[in-house]
Protein backbone atom coordinates (compact mmCIF):
# COMPACT_ATOMS: atom_id res chain seq x y z
CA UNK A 1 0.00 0.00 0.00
CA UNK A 2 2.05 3.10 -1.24
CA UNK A 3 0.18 4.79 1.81
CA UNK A 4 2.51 2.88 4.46
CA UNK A 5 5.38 3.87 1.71
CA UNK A 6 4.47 7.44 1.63
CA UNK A 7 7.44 9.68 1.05
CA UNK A 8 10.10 7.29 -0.85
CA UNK A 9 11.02 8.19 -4.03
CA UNK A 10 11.04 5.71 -6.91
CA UNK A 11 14.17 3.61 -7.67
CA UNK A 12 15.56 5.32 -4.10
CA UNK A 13 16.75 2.66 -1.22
CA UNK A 14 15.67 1.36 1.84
CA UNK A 15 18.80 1.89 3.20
CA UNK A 16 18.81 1.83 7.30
CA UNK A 17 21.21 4.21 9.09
CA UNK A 18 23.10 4.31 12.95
CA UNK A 19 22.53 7.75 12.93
CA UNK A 20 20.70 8.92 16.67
CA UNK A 21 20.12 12.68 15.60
CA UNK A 22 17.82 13.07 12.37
CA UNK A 23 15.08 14.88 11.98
CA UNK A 24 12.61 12.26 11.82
CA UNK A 25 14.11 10.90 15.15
CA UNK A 26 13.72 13.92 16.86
CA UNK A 27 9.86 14.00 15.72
CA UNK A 28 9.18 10.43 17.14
CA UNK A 29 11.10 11.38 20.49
CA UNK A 30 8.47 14.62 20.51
CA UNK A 31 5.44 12.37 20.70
CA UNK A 32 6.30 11.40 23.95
CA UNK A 33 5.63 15.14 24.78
CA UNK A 34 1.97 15.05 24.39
CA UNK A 35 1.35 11.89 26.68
CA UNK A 36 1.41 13.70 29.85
CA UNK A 37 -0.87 16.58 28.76
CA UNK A 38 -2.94 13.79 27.28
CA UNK A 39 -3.56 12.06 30.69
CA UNK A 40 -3.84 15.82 32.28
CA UNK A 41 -6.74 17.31 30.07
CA UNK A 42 -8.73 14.19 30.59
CA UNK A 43 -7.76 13.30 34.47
CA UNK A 44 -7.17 16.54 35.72
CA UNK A 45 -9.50 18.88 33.54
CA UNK A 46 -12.04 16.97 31.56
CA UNK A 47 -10.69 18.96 28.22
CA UNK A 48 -11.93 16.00 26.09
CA UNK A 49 -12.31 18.15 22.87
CA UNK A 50 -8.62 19.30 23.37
CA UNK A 51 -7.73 16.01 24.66
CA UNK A 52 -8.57 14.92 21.41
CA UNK A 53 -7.05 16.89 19.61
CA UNK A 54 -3.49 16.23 21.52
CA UNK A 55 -4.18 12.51 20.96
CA UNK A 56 -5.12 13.08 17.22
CA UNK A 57 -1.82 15.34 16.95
CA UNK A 58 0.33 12.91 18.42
CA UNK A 59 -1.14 9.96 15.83
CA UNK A 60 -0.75 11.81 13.18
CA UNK A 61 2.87 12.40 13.66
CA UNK A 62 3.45 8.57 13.98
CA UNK A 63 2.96 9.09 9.91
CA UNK A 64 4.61 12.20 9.14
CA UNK A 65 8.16 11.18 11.32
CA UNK A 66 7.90 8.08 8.78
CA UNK A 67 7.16 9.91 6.08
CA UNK A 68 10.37 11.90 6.88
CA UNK A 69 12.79 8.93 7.41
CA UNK A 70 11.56 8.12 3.81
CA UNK A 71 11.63 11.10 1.68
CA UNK A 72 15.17 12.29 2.93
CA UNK A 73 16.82 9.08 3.82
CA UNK A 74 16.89 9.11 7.74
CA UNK A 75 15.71 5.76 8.10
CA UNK A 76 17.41 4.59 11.41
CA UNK A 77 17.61 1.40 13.28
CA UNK A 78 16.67 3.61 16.39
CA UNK A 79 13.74 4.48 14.49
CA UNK A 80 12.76 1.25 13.43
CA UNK A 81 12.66 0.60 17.17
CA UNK A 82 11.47 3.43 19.22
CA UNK A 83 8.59 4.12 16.52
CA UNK A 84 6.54 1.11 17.15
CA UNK A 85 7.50 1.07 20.88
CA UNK A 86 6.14 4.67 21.05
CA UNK A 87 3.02 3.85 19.96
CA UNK A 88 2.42 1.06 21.90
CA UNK A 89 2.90 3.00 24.75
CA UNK A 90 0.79 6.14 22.96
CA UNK A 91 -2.08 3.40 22.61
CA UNK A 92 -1.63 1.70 26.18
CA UNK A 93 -1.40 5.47 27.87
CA UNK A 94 -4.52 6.70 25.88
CA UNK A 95 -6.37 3.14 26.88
CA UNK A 96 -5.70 3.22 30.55
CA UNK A 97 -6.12 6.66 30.76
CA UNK A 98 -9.40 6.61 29.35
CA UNK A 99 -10.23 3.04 31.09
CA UNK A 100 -9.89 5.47 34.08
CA UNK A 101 -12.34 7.76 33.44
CA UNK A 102 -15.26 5.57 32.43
CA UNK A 103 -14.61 6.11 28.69
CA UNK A 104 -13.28 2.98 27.26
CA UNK A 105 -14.55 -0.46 28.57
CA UNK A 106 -11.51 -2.08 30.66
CA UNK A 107 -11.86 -5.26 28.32
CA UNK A 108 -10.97 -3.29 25.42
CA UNK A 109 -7.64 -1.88 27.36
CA UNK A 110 -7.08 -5.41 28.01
CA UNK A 111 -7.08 -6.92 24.91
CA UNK A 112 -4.87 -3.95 23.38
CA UNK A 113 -2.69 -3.86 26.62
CA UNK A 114 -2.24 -7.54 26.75
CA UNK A 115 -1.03 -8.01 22.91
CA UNK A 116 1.45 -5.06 23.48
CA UNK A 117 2.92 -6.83 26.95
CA UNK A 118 2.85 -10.68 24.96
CA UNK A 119 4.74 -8.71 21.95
CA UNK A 120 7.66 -7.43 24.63
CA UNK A 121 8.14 -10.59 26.11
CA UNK A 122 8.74 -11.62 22.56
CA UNK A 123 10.92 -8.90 21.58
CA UNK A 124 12.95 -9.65 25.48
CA UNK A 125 14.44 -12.41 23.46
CA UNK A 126 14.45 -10.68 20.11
CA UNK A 127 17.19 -8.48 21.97
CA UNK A 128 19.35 -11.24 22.85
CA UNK A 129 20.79 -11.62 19.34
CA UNK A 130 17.75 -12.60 17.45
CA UNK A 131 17.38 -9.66 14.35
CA UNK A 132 14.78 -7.16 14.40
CA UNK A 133 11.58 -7.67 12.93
CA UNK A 134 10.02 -4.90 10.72
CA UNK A 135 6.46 -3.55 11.40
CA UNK A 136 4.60 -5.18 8.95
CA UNK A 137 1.35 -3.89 6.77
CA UNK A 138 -0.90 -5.74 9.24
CA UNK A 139 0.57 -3.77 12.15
CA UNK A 140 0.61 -0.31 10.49
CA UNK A 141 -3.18 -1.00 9.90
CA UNK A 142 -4.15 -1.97 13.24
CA UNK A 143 -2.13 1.07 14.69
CA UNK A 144 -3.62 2.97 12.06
CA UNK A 145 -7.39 1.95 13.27
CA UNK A 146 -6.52 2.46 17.08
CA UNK A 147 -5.51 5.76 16.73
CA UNK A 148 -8.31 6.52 15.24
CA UNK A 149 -10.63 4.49 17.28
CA UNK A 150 -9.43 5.47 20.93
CA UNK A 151 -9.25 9.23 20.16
CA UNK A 152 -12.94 8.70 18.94
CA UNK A 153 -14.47 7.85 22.02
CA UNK A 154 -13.83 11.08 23.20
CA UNK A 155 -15.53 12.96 20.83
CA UNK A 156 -18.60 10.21 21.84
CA UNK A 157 -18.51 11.45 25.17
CA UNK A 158 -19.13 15.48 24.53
CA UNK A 159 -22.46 16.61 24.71
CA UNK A 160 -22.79 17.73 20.86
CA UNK A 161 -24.73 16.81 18.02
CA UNK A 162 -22.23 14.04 16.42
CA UNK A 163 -21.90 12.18 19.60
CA UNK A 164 -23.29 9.06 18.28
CA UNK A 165 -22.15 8.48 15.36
CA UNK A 166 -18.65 9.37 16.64
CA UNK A 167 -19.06 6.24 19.41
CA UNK A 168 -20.40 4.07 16.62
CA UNK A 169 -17.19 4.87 14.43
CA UNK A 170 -14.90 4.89 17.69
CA UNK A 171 -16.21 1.36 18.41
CA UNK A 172 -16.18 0.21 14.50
CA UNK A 173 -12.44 1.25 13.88
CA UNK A 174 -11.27 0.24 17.32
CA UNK A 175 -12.73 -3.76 16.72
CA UNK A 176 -11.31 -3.82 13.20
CA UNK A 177 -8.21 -2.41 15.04
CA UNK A 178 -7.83 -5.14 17.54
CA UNK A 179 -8.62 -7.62 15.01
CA UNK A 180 -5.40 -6.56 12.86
CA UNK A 181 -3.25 -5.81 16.02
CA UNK A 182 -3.66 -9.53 16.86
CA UNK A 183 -3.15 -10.84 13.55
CA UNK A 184 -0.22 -8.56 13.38
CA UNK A 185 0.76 -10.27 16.63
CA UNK A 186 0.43 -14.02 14.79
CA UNK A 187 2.64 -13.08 11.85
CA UNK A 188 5.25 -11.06 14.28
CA UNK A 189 5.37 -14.68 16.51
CA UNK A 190 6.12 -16.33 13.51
CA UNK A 191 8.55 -14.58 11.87
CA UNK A 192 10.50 -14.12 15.83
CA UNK A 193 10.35 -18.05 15.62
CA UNK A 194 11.84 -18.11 12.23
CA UNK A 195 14.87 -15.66 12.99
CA UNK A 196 15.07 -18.10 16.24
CA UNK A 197 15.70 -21.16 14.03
CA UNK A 198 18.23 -19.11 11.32
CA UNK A 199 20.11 -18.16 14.30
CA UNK A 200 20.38 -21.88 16.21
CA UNK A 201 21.41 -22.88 12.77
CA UNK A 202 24.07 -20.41 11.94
């Protein structure tokens, strides 16, 4: 999907860099910025329209630091691991966070939360020498859907006019969402148990 590829020019490489300081580094680093006022507006103020919009701002940079890394060649092997890590903990902050509040049915937290925590212990022996697996379509999509799902619920909880269809759409992109994230989950499980058998037989 040239969505997911957005950014790379054609006949250009994927190259991967050890570079620590690029500009589309410094952009995924920011979106741990807006996680704390996140958890304030709702927690502390009830801000949910501007909650929203910090949550919706912070997504949406999840595709422009990529699109970055892509269009002027700062595609990093930090990058490659902070990015999905950062959302992951964008999705589990906004979940629990919202859990909190009587927003977003614990269950739903749980099955997000408890894919992310299955996919560390995975990647706990990923860092042991295995090599690191790249975020696949499946995953992109499922991110993709959550972070437009979760924000969504708070626009479902204002007292305006699109309320309801907002929850309906929260609840329809979040399930599709959840769906991909753990079939994302399958084919990342695999392909960690493949790299484990090309390494035991190197």
């Amino acid at each position: 999907m040239r969505l997911f590829d957005a950014g790379l020019r054609e006949g250009q490489s994927r190259s991967v860099h050890d570079r620590v300081w690029t500009a589309a580094n410094v952009i995924t680093f920011a979106r741990l910025l807006g996680l704390p006022l996140f958890v304030w507006l709702v927690v502390g103020s009830q801000a949910y329209g501007i909650a929203f919009g910090v949550l919706t701002l912070v997504g949406t940079t999840d595709w422009i630091d990529g699109y970055v890394a892509r269009r002027f060649d700062q595609v990093t092997r930090l990058g490659r691991i902070m990015d999905p890590l950062i959302d992951r903990a964008l999705l589990a902050t906004a979940g629990i966070t919202l859990m909190l509040v009587g927003i977003l049915p614990w269950p739903i937290v749980a099955l997000i939360v408890g894919r992310d925590v299955a996919l560390l212990a995975i990647g706990a022996v990923l860092f042991k020498g295995v090599p690191a697996i790249a975020v696949s379509r499946t995953g992109k999509f499922a991110t993709a859907c959550l972070l437009i799902g979760v924000p969504g619920f708070l626009l479902g909880r204002m007292d305006w006019p699109g309320a309801v269809p907002f929850r309906w759409a929260a609840w329809a992109f979040t399930v599709v969402g959840i769906g991909a994230y753990y079939l994302a989950g399958v084919k990342y499980a695999r392909a960690a148990r493949v790299a484990l058998r090309l390494r035991d037989a190197s």
